[in-house]
Protein backbone atom coordinates (compact mmCIF):
# COMPACT_ATOMS: atom_id res chain seq x y z
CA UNK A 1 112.58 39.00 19.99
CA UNK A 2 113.62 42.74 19.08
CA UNK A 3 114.55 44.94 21.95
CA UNK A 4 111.80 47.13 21.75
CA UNK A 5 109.65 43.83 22.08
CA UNK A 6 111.70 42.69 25.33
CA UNK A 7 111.59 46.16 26.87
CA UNK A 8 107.84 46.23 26.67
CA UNK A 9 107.43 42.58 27.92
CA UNK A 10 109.86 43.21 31.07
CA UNK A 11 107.25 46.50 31.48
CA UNK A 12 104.44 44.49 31.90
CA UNK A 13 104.98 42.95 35.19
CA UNK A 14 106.19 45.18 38.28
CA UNK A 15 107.51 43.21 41.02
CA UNK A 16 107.10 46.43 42.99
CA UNK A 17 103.47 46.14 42.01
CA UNK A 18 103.52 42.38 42.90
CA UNK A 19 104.75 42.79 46.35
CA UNK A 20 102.43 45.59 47.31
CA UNK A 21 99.06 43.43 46.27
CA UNK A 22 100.63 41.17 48.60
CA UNK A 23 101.31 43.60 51.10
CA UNK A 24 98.20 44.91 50.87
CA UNK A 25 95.84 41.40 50.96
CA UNK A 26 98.02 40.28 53.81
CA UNK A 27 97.42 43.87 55.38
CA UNK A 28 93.08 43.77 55.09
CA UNK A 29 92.86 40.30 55.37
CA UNK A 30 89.27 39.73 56.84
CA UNK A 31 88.21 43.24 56.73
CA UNK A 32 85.67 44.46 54.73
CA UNK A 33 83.52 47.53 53.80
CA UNK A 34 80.83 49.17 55.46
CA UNK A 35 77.89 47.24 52.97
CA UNK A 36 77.36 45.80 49.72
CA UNK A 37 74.96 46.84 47.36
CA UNK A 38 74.90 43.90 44.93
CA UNK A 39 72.60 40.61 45.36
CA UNK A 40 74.45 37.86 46.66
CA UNK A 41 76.39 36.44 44.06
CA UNK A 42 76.13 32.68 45.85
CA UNK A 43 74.48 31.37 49.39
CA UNK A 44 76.21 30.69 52.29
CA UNK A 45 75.09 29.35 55.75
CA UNK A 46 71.88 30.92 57.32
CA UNK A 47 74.43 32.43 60.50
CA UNK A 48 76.90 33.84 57.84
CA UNK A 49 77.26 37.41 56.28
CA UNK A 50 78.45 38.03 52.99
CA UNK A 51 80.37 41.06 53.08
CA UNK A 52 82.73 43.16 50.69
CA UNK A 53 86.31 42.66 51.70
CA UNK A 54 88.49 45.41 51.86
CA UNK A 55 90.74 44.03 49.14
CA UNK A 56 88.25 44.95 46.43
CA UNK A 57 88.15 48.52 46.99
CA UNK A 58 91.65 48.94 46.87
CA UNK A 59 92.30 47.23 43.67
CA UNK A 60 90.12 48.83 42.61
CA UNK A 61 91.32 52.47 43.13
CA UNK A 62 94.72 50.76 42.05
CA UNK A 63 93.54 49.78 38.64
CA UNK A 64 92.04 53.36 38.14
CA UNK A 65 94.75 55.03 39.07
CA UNK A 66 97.11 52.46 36.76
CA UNK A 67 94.65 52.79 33.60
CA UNK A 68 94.90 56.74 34.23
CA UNK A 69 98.59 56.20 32.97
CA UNK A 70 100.04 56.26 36.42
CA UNK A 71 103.40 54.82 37.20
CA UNK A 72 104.13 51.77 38.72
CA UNK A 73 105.30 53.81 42.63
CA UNK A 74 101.63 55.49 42.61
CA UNK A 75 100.12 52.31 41.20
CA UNK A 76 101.54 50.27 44.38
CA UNK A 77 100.52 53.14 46.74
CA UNK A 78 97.02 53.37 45.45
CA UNK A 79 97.00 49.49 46.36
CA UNK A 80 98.86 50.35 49.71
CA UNK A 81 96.69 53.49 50.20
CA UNK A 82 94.57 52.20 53.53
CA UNK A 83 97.29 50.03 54.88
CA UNK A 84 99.19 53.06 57.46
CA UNK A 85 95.51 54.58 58.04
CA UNK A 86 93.34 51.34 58.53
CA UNK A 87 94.55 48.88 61.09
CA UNK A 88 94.10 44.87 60.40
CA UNK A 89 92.28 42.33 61.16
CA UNK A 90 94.48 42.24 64.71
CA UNK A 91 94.02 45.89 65.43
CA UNK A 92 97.86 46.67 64.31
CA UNK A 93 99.22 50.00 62.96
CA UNK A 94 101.03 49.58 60.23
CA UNK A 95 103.84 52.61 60.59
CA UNK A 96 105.62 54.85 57.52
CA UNK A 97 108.61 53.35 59.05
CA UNK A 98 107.54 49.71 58.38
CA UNK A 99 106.12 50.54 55.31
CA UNK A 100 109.28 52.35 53.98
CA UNK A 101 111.48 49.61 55.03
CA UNK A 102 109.21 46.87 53.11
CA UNK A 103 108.09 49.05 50.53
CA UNK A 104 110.74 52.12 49.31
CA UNK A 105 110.40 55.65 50.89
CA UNK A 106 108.87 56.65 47.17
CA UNK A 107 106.28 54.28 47.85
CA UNK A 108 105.22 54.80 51.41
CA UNK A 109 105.59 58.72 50.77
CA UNK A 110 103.06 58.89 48.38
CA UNK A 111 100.86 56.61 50.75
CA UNK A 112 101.00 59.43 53.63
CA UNK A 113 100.19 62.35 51.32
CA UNK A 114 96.62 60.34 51.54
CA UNK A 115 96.80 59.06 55.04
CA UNK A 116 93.89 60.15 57.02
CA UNK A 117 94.53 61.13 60.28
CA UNK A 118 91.87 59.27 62.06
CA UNK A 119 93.49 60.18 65.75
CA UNK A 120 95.03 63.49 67.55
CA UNK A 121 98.24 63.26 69.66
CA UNK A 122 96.63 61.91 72.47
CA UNK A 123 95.85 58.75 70.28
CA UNK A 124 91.64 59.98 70.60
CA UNK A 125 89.56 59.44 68.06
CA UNK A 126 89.21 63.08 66.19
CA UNK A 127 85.55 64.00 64.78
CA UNK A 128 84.47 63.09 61.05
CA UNK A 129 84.82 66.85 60.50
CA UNK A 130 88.21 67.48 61.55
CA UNK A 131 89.68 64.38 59.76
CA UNK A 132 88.06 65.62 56.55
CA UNK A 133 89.33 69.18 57.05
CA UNK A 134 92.61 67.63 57.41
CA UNK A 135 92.74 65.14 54.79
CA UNK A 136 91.63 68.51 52.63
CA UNK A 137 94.51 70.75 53.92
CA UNK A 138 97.10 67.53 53.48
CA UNK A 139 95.96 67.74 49.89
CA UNK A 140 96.93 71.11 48.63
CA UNK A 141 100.53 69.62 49.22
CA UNK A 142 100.25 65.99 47.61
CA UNK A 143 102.00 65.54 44.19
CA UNK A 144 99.81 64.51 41.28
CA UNK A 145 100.55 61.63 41.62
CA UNK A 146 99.10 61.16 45.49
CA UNK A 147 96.08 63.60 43.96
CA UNK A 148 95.26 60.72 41.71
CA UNK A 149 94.90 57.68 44.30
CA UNK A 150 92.71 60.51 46.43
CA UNK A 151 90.59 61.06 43.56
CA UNK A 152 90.50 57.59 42.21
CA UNK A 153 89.64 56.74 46.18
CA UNK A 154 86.86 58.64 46.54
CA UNK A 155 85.30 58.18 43.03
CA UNK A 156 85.01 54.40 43.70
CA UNK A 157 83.37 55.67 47.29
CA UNK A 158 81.32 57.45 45.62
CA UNK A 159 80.23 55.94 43.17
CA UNK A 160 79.10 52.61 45.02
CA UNK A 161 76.97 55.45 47.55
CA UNK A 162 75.48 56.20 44.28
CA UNK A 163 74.89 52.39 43.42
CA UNK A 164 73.53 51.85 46.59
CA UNK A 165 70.68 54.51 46.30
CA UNK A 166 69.68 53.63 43.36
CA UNK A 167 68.77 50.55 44.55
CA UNK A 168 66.88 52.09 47.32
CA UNK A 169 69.67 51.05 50.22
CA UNK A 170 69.25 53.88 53.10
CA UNK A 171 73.66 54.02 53.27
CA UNK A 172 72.80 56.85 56.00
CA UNK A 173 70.88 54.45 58.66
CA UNK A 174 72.63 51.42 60.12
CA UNK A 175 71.10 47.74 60.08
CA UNK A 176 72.16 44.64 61.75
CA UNK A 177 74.13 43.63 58.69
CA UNK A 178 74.89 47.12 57.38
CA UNK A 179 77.05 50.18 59.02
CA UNK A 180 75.49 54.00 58.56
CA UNK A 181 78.14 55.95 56.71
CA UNK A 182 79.75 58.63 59.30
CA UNK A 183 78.42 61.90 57.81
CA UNK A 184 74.55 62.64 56.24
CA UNK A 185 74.41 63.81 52.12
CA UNK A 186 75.31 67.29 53.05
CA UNK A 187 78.86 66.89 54.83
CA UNK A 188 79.67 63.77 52.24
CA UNK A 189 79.03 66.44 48.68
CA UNK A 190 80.75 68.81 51.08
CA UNK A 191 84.03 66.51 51.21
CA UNK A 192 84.27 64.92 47.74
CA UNK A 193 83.40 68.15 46.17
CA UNK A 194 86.29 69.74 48.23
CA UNK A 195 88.78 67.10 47.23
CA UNK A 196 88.18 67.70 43.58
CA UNK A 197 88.12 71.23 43.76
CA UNK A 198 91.82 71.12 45.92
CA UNK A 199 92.75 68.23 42.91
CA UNK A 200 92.63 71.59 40.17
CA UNK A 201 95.73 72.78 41.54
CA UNK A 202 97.68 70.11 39.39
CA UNK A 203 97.37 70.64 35.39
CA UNK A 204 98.53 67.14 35.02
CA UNK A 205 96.40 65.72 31.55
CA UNK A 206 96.40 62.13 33.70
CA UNK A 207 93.95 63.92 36.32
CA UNK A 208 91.10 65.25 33.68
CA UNK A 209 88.85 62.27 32.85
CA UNK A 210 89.33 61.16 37.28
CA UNK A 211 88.10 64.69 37.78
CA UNK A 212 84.96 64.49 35.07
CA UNK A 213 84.13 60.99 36.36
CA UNK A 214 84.27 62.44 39.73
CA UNK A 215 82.21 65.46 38.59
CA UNK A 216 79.79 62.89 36.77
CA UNK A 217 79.15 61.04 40.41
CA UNK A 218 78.46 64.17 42.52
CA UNK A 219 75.82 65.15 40.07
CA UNK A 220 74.68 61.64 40.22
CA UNK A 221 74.47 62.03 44.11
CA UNK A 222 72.87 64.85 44.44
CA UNK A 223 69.87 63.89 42.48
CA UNK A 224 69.85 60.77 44.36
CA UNK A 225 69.93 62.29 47.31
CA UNK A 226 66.90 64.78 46.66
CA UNK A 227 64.87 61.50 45.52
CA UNK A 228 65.12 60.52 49.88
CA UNK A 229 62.32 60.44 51.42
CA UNK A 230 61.63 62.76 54.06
């Protein structure tokens, strides 16, 4: 094999990569997202649910950010991305400390530019509003790099709101097997619009087609979203 072949076959696999996937399943094991949108893809027992796990909106995000050309640090934080702001399955908090220590600082850095902060000081539960607002402000001083898991983040949230309207799913009103999103149409365009507007700040040519995708899915949600009823 020539050395230009082995370099590119050692590139292929990222043991960095590797360990946060497992970090990361390990991390959301049994948690999963607010609904699904897609018909069951095979039956389970009358008293069971068939939910979306957690684990598939990470990869996800991962997998955009790595076919975006990312690197293989901001690929495992995109994977990482919920870990320090979600807690598991056993109501832990995953800490940057903990994370650094497992992960690299590079690694769990890049993770906290896009860390919500879901509670104040006092450990209560701030409003949707000001965790938006802060997320927004945290932003303007990510690297690309974090501006590219944010974006690939919320295009995937996005864009599976979208998929869900379009097949007539009310994401805005809660049912016994589905969870109403936090904020109505107007405060959701409001924040995704916001986080690709802050994302302009970076010229980085890895950022463009996240951005027009992005673009793409607010148009895509505001026509849905003047199709509601009432």
């Amino acid at each position: 094999m020539s050395s230009d072949a082995s370099a590119m076959a050692a590139g292929l696999f990222s043991p960095l990569v590797e360990q946060a996937i497992e970090l990361s399943a390990q991390w959301h094991d049994a948690t999963y997202r607010k609904s699904r949108w897609r018909e069951a893809a095979f039956a389970v027992p009358d008293e069971a649910v068939l939910r979306v796990p957690v684990i598939a909106h990470v990869t996800t995000v991962a997998l955009t950010v790595q076919r975006a050309g990312w690197d293989e640090v901001t690929v495992a934080a995109a994977f990482l991305h919920d870990t320090v702001e979600d807690r598991n399955r056993y109501r832990q908090d995953l800490r940057y400390e903990e994370l650094s220590r497992l992960m690299g600082a590079a690694v769990a850095d890049r993770v906290m530019e896009v860390t919500e902060q879901k509670y104040d000081e006092d450990g209560q539960p701030r409003s949707w509003q000001a965790r938006k607002e802060g997320y927004v402000a945290q932003l303007r001083t990510a690297s690309a790099g974090g501006v590219a898991i944010s974006l690939a983040d919320k295009l995937h949230n996005l864009w599976t709101m979208d998929e869900s309207l379009c097949r007539g799913i009310d994401i805005f009103t809660s049912t016994p097997t589905r969870r109403a999103l936090s904020a109505g149409p107007d405060r959701q365009r409001w924040f995704h619009r916001a986080v690709l507007e802050v994302s302009r700040r970076h010229d980085d040519p890895r950022l463009a087609p996240l951005r027009q995708r992005m673009e793409a899915e607010l148009v895509r949600f505001e026509q849905l979203v003047a199709e509601l009823p009432g």
